[in-house]
Each structure stands twice: as C-alpha cells, then as structure tokens.
N, C-alpha and C. Protein backbone atom coordinates (compact mmCIF):
# COMPACT_ATOMS: atom_id res chain seq x y z
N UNK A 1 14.16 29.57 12.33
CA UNK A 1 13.39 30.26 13.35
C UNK A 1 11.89 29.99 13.20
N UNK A 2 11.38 29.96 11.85
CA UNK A 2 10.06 29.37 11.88
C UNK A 2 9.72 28.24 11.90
N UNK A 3 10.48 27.08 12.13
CA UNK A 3 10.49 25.75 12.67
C UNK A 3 10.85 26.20 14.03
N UNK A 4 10.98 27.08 14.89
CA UNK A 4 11.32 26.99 16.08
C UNK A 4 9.97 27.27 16.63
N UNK A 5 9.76 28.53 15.91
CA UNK A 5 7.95 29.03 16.27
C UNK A 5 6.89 28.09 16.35
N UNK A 6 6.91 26.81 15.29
CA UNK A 6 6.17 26.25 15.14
C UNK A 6 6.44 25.20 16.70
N UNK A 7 7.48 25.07 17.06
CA UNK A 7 8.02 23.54 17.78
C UNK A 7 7.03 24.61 19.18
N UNK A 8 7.75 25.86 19.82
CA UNK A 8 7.24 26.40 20.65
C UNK A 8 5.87 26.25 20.85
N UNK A 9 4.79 26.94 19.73
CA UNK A 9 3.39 26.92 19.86
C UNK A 9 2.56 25.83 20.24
N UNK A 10 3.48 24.16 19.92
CA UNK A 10 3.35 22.87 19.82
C UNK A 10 4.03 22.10 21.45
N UNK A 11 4.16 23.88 22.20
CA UNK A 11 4.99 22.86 23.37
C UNK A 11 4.31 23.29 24.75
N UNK A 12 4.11 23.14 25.77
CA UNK A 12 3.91 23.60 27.36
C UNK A 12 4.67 23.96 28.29
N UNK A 13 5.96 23.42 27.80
CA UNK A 13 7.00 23.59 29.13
C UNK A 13 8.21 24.00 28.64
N UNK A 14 9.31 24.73 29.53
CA UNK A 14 10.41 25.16 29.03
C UNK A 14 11.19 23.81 28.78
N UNK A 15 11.24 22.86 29.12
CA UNK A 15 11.93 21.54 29.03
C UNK A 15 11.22 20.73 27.64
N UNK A 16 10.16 21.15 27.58
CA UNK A 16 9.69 19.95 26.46
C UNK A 16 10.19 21.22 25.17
N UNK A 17 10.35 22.27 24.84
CA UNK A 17 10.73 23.66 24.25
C UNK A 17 12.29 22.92 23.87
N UNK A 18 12.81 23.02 25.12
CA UNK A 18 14.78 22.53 24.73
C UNK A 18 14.84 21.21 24.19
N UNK A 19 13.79 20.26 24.42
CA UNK A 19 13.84 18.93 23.69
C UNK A 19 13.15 19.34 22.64
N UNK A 20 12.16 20.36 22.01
CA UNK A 20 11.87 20.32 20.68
C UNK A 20 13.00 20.85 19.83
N UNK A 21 14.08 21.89 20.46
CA UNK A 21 15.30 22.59 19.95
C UNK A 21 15.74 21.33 19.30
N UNK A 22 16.36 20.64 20.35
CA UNK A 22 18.05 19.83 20.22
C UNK A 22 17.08 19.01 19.01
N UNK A 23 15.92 18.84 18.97
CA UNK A 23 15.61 17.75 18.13
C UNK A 23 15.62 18.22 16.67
N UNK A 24 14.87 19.29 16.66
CA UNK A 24 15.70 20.34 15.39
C UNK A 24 17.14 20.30 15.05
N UNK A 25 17.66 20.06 16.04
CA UNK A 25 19.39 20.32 15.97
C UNK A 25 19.24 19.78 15.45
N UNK A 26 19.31 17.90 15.63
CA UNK A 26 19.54 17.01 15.61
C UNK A 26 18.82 16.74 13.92
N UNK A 27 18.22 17.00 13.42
CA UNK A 27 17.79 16.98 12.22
C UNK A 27 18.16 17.50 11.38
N UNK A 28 18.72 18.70 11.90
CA UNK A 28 19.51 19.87 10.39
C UNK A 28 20.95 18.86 10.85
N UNK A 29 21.06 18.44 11.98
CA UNK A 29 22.82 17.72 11.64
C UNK A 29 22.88 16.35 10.75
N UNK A 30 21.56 15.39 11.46
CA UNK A 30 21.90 14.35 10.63
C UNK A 30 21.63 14.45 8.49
N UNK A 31 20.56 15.34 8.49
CA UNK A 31 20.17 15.16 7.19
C UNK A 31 21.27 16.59 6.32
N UNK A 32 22.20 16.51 7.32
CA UNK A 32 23.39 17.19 5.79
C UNK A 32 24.24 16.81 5.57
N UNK A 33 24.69 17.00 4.52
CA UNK A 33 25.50 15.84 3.63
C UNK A 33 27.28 16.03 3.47
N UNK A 34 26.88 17.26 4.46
CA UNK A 34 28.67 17.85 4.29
C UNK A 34 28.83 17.29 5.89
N UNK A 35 28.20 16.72 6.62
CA UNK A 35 28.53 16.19 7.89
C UNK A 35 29.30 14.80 7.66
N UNK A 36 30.85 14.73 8.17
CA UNK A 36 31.56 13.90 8.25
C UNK A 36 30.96 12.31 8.82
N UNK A 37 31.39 11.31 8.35
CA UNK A 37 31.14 10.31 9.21
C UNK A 37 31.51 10.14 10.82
N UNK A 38 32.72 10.59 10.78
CA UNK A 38 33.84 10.69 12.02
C UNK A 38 32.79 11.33 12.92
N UNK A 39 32.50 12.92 12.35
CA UNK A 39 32.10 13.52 13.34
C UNK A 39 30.91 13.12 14.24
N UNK A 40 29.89 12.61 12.79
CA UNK A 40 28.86 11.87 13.26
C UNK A 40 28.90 11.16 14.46
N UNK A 41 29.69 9.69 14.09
CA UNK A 41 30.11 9.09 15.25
C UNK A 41 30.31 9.46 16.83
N UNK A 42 31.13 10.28 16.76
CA UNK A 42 31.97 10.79 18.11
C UNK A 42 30.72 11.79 18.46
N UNK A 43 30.20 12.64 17.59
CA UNK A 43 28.99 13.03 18.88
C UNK A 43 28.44 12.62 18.99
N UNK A 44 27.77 11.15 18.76
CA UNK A 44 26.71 10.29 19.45
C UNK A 44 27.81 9.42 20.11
N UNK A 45 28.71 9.20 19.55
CA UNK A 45 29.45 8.27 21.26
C UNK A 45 29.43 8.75 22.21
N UNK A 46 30.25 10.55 22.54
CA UNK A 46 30.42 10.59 23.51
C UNK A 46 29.46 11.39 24.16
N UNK A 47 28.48 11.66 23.21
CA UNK A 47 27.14 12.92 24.11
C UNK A 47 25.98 11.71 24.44
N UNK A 48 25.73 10.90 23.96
CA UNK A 48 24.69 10.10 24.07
C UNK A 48 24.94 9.14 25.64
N UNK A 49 24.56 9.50 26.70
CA UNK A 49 24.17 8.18 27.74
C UNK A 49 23.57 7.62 27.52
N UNK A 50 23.90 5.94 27.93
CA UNK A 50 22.86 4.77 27.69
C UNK A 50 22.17 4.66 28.43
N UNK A 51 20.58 4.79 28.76
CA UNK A 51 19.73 4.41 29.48
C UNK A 51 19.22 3.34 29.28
N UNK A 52 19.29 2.85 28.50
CA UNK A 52 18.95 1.05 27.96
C UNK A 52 19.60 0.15 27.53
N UNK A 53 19.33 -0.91 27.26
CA UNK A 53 20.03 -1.93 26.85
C UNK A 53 20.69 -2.14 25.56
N UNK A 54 21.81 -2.31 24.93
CA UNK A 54 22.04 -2.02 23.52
C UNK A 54 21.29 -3.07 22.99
N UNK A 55 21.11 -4.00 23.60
CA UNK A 55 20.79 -5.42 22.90
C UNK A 55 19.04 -5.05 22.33
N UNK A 56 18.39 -3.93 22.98
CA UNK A 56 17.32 -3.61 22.14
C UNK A 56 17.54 -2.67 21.45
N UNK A 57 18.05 -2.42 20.44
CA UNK A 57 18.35 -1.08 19.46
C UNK A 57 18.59 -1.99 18.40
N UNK A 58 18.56 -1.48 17.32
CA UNK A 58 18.46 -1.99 15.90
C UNK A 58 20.62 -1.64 15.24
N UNK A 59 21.38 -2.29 15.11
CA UNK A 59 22.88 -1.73 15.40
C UNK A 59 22.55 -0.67 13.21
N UNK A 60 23.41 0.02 13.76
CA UNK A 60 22.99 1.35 12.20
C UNK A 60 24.23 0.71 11.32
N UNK A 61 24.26 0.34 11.32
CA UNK A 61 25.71 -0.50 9.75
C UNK A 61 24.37 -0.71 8.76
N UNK A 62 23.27 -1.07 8.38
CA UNK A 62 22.56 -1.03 7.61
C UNK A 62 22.42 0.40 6.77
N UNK A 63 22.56 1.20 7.72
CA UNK A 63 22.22 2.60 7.02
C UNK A 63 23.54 3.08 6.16
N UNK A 64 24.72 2.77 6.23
CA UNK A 64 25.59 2.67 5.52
C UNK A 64 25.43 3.01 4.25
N UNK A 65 25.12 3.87 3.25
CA UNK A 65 24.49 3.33 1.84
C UNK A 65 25.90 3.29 1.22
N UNK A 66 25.65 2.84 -0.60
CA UNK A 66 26.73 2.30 -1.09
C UNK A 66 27.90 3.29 -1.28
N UNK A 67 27.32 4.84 -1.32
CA UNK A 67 28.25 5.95 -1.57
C UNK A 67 29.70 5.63 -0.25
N UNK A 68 28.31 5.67 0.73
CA UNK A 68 29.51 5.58 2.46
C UNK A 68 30.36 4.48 1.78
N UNK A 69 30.08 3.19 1.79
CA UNK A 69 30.68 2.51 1.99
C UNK A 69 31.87 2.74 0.65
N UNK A 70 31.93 3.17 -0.74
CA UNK A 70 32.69 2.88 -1.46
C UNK A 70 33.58 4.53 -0.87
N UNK A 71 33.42 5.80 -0.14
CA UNK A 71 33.81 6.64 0.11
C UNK A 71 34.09 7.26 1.24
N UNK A 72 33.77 6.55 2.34
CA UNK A 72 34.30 6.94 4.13
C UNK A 72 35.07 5.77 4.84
N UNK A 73 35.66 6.11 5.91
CA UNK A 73 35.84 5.23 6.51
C UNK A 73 34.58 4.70 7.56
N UNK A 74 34.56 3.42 7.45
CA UNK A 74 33.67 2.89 8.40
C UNK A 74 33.71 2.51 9.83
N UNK A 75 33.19 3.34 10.42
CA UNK A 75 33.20 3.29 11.80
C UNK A 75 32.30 1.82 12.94
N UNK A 76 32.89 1.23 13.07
CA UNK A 76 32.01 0.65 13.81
C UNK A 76 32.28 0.13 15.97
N UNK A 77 31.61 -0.37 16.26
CA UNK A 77 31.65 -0.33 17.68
C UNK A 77 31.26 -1.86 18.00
N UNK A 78 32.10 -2.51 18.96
CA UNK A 78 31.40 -4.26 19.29
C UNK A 78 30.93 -3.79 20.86
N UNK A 79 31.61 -2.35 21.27
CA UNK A 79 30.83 -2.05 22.55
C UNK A 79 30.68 -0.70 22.93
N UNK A 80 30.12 -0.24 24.30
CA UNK A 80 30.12 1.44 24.17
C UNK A 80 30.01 1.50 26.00
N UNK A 81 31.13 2.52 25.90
CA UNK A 81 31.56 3.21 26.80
C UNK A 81 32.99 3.37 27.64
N UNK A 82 32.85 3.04 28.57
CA UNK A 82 34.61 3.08 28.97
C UNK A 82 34.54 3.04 30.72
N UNK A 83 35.72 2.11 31.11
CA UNK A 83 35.37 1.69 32.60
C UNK A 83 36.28 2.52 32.88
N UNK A 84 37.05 3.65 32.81
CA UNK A 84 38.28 4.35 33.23
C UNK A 84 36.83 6.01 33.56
N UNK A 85 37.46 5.88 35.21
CA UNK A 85 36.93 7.40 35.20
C UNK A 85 37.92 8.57 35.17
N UNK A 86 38.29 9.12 33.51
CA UNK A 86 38.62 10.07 33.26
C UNK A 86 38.34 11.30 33.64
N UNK A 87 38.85 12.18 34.36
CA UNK A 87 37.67 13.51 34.86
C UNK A 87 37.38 14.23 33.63
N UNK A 88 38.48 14.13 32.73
CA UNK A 88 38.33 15.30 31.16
C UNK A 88 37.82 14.69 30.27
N UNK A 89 36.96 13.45 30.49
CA UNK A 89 36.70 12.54 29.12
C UNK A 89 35.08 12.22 29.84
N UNK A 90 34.21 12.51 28.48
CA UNK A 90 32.73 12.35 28.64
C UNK A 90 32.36 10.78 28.95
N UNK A 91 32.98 10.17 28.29
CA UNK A 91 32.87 8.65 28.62
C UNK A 91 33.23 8.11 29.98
N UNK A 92 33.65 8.90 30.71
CA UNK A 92 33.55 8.53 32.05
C UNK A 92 32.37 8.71 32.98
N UNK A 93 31.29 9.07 32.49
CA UNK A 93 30.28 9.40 32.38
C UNK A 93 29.00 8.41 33.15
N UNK A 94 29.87 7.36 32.10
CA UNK A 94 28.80 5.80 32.41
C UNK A 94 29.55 4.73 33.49
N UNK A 95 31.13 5.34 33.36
CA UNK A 95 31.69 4.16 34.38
C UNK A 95 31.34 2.69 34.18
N UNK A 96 31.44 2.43 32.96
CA UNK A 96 31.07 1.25 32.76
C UNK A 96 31.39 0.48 31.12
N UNK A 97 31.30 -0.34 30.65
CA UNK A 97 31.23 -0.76 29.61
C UNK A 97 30.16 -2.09 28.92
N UNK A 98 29.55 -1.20 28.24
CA UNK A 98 28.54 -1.98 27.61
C UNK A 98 28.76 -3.29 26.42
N UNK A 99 28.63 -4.21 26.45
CA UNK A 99 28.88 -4.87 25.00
C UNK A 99 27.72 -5.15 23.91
N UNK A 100 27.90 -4.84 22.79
CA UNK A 100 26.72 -5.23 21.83
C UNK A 100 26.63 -7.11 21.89
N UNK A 101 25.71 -7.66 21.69
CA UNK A 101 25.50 -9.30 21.15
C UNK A 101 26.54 -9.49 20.49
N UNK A 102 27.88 -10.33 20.38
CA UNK A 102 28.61 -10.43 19.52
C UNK A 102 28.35 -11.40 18.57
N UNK A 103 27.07 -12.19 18.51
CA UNK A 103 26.47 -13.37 17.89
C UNK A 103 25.94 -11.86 16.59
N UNK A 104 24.95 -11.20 16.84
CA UNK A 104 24.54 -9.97 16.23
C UNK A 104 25.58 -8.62 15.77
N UNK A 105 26.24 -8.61 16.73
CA UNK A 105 27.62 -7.89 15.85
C UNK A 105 28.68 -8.43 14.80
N UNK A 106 28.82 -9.47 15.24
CA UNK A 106 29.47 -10.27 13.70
C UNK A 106 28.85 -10.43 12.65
N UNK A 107 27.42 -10.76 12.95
CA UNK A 107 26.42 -10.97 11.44
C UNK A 107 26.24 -9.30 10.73
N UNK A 108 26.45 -8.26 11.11
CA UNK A 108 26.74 -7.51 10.67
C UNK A 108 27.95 -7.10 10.18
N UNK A 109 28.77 -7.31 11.05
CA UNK A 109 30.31 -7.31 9.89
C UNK A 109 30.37 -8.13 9.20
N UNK A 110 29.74 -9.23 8.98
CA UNK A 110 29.32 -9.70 7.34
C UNK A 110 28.75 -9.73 6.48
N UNK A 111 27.38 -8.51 6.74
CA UNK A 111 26.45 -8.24 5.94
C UNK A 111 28.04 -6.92 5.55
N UNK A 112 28.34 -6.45 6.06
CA UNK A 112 29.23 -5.18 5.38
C UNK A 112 30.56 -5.96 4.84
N UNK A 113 31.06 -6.47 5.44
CA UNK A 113 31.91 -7.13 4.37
C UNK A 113 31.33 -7.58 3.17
N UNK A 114 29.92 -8.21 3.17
CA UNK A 114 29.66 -8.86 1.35
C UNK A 114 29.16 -7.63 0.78
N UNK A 115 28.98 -6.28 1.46
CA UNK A 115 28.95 -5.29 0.55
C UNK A 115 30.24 -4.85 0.30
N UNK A 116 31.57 -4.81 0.47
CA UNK A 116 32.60 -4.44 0.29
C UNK A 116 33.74 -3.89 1.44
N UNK A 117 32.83 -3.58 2.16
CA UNK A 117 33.77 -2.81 3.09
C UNK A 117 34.54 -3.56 3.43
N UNK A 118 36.27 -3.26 3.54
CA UNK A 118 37.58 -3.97 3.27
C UNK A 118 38.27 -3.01 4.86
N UNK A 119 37.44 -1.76 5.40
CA UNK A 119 38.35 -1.00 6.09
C UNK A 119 37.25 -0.73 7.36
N UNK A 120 37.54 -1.36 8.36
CA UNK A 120 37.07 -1.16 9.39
C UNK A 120 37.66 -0.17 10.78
N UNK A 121 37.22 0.99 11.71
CA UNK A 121 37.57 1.62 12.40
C UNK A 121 36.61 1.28 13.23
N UNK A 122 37.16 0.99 14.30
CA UNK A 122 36.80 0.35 15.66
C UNK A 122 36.67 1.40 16.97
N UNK A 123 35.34 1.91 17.10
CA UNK A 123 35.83 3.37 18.21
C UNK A 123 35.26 2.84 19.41
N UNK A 124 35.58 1.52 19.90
CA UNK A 124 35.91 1.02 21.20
C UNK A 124 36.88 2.10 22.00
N UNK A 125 36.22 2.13 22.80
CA UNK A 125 37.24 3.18 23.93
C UNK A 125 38.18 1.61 24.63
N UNK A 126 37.73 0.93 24.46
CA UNK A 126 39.00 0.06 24.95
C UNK A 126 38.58 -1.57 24.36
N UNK A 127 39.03 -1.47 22.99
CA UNK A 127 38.40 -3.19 22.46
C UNK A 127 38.79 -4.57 23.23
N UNK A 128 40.72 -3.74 23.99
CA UNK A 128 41.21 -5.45 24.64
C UNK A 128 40.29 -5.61 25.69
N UNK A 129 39.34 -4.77 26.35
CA UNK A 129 38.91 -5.04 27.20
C UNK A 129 38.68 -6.45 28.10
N UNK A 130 37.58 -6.77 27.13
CA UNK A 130 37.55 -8.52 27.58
C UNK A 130 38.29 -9.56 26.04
N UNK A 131 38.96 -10.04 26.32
CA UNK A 131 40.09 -10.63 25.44
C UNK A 131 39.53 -11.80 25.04
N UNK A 132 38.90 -12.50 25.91
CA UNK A 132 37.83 -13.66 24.69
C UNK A 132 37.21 -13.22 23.92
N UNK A 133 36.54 -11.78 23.79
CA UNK A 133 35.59 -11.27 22.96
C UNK A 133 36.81 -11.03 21.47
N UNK A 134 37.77 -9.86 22.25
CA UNK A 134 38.33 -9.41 20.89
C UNK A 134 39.07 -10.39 20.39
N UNK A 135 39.51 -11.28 20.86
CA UNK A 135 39.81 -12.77 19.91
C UNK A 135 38.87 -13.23 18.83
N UNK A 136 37.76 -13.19 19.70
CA UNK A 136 36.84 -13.95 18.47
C UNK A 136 36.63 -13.15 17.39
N UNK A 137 36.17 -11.49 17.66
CA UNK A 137 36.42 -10.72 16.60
C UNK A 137 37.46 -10.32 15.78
N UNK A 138 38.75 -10.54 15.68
CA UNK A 138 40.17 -10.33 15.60
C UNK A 138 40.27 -11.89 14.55
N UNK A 139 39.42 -13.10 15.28
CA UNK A 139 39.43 -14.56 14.48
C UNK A 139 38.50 -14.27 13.07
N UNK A 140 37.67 -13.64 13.26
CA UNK A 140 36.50 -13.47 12.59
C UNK A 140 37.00 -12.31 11.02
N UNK A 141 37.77 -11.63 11.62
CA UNK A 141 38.53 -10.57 9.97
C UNK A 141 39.78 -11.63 9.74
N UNK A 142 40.29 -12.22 10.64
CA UNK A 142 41.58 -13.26 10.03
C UNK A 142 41.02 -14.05 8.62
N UNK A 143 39.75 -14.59 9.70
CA UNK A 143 39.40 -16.07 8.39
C UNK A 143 39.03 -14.93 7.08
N UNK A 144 38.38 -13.89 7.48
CA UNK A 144 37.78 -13.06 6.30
C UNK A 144 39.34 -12.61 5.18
N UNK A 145 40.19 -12.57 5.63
CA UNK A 145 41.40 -12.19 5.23
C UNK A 145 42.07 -13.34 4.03
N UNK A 146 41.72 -14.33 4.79
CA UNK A 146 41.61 -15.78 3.18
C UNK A 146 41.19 -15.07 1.84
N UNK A 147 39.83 -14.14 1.81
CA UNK A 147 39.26 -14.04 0.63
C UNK A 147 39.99 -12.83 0.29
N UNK A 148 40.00 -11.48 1.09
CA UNK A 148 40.58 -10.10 0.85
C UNK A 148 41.49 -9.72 1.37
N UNK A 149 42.31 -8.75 1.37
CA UNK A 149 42.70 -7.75 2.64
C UNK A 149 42.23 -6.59 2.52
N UNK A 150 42.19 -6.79 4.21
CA UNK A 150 41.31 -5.70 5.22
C UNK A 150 42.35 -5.21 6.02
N UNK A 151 41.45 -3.77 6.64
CA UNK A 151 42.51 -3.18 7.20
C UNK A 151 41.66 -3.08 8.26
N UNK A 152 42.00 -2.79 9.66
CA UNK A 152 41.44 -2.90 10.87
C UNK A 152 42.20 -2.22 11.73
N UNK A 153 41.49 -1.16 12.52
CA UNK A 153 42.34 0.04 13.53
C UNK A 153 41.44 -0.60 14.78
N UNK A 154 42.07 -0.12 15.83
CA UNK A 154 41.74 -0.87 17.17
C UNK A 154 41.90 0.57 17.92
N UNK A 155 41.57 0.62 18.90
CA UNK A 155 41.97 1.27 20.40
C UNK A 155 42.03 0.43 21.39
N UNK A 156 43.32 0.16 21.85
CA UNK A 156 43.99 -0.85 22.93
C UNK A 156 44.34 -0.13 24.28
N UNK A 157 44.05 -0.75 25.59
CA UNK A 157 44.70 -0.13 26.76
C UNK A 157 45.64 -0.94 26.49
N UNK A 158 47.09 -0.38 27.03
CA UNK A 158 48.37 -0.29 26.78
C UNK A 158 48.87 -1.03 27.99
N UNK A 159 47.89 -1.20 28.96
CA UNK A 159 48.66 -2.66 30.38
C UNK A 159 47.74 -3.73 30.11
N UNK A 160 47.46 -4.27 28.77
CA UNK A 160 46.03 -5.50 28.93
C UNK A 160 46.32 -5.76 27.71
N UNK A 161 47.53 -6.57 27.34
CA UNK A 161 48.26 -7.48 26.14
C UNK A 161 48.41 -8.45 26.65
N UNK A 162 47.45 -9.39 27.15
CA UNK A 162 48.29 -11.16 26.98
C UNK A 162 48.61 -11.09 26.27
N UNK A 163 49.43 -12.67 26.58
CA UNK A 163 50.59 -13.77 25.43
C UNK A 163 49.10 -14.05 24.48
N UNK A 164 47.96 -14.62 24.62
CA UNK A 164 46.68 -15.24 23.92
C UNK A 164 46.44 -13.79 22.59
N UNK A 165 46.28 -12.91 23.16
CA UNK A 165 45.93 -11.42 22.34
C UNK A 165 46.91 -11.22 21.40
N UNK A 166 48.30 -11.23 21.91
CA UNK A 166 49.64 -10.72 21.19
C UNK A 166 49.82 -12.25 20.15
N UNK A 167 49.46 -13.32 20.65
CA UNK A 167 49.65 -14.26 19.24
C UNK A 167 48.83 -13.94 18.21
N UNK A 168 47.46 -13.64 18.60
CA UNK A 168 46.89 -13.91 17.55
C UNK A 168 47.04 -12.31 16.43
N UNK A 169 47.89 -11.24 17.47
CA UNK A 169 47.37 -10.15 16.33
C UNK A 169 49.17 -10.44 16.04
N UNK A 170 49.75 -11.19 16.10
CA UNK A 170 50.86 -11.27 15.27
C UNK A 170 50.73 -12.19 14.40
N UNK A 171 49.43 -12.91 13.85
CA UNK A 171 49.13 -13.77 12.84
C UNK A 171 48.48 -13.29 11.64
N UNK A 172 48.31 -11.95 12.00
CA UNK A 172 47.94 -10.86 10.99
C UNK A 172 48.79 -10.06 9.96
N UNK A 173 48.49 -10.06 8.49
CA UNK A 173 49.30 -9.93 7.80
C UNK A 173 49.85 -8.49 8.05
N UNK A 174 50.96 -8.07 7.60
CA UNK A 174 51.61 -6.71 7.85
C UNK A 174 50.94 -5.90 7.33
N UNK A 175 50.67 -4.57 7.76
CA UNK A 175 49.51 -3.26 7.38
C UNK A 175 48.48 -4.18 6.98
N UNK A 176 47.62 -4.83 8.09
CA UNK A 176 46.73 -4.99 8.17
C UNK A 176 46.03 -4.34 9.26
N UNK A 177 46.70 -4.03 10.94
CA UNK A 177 45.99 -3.67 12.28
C UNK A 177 46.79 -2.40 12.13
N UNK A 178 45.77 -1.37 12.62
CA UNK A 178 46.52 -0.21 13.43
C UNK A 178 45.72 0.01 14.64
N UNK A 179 47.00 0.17 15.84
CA UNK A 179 46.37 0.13 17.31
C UNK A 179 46.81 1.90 17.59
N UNK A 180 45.53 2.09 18.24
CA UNK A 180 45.51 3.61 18.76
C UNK A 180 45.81 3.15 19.99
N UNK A 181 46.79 3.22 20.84
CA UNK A 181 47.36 3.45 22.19
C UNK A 181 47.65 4.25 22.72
N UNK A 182 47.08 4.97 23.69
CA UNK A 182 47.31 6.29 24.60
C UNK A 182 47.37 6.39 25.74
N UNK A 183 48.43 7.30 26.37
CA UNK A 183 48.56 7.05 28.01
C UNK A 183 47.53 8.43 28.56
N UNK A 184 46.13 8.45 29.20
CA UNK A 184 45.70 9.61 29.37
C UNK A 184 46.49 10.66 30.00
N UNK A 185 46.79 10.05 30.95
CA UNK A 185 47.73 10.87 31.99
C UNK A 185 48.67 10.34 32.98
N UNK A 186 49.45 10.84 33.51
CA UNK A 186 50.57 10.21 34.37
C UNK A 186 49.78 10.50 36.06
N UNK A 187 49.38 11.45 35.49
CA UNK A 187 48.84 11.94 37.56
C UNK A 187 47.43 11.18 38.09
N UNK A 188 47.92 9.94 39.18
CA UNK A 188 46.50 9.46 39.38
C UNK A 188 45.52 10.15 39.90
N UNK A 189 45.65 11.78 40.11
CA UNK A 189 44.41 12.44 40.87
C UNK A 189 43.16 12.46 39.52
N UNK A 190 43.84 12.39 38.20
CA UNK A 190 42.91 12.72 37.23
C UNK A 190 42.13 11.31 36.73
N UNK A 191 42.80 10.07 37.51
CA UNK A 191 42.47 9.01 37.10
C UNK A 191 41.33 8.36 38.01
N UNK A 192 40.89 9.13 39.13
CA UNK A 192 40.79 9.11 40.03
C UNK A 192 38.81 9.29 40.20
C-alpha cells in the first residue's frame, strides 16, 4: 500500500494510476520465486496482445538461468497466437498467428541446448500450423538427437497431419514427441 501511495502521488490520471497498479502487480509476480514457470508463461501468452512485431523483441530463453534450466520444464514458443476464433479462449483475441524469425528461433534452441536443456514444451496454440516451418524445427531436434535424447511436446490441430509431417515425426525415436491434441468443441456456433 505504500508503494501504491507513492505510484498515486507520482500519477495525474485514473488510467495512468491502473497502469502504475498492474505494473506493481507485475513486479511482485515476476520477482517471486515460488511463481511457477508454467504459470508464468500462460499469463503472458494469453493476457498479453501483440501490438508489435515479434521480430523486434529480444526472444527471453536467455533469461533461463542454470537453476531453471537444470529444474523446470522449459517452455518455449516458434510463434504466438491462434487463427481459431474460440469465443471461450483469450487467444482468439488476435485472430491471427504470429511467427517468431525461425533463422533467430533456432539459434536459440541452440544456445539452450549447449546449456543442457534436453526437454522442450512448445506452447504453440497450433505448431502444425504452417508445416514447412514445423518440419524444419522437428529436422532441427532430430539432427540434435544424434548427440542426446530430447523430449519434445507439441500442440497439434487434429485435421492438419500431412503424409510430409506424419513421416517425419515417425522418424523420431519412441518417447521422444508428446502431441497435445484437442477437439475445442463439437458446436460450430462456438467456433464461430
């Protein structure tokens, strides 16, 4: 409350007041240490709209430190958002799907692979999306799979399996992929 007093005295408007709040929020959430990775994640996936370009943002796998990496699962993203307008799902939000640089998203899953990370979680709201992409990334933990095994979870739409997609993740060693597949709903008014 006396960080609130202070943000108030420091503000003019009831709007610049609720952006000094959430930003408080946002500071007692990120800097505690009993805050899950997971959770982390999922409230900046699905509360955060993109107003810009991802390709100018700095991607956070650096911030990773060695504790995360030898003790969470690692979350990562090759894109953000979701082209399905769900009415009950925040990600319908953007109606759209963004992709990170995948030239710049791979050089990061190899700066984290030569730190160790062996277990990747993928919170693509839909990775088959574009299928040249997740090939190349899907090619990219194969060859890595020569040196280690890795484990790799996906979220797949469940009508968007080519023959090209289904070869290559059947060239993957056994308990290596786990695919999250879900039918939202049967009734197209909600799909709608």
């Amino acid at each position: 409350t006396e960080v609130m007093a202070n943000c108030t005295r420091h503000t003019k408007s009831i709007s610049v007041i609720y952006l000094c709040a959430a930003y408080i929020h946002i500071l007692i959430f990120f800097f505690n240490d009993t805050a899950t990775t997971e959770i982390y994640t999922l409230s900046l996936h699905d509360a955060l709209p993109i107003s810009f370009k991802l390709n100018d943002i700095n991607l956070p796998y650096s911030e990773y430190s060695d504790k995360d990496i030898k003790n969470r699962v690692i979350y990562v993203e090759a894109s953000r958002g979701c082209p399905f307008k769900c009415e009950f799902c925040l990600s319908a939000l953007d109606k759209t799907v963004y992709p990170f640089d995948l030239e710049l998203f791979l050089s990061e899953m190899q700066k984290l692979f030569d730190r160790g990370v062996r277990s990747f979680k993928f919170i693509d709201r839909t990775f088959n999306l574009k299928i040249r992409t997740s090939i190349q990334i899907m090619d990219f933990f194969l060859e890595k799979m020569k040196e280690d095994k890795i484990y790799l979870h996906f979220e797949l739409v469940p009508d968007h399996l080519p023959e090209k997609l289904k070869m290559v993740i059947q060239s993957f060693p056994e308990d290596s992929l786990q695919f999250e597949i879900g039918i939202q709903s049967l009734n197209p008014d909600i799909q709608d």
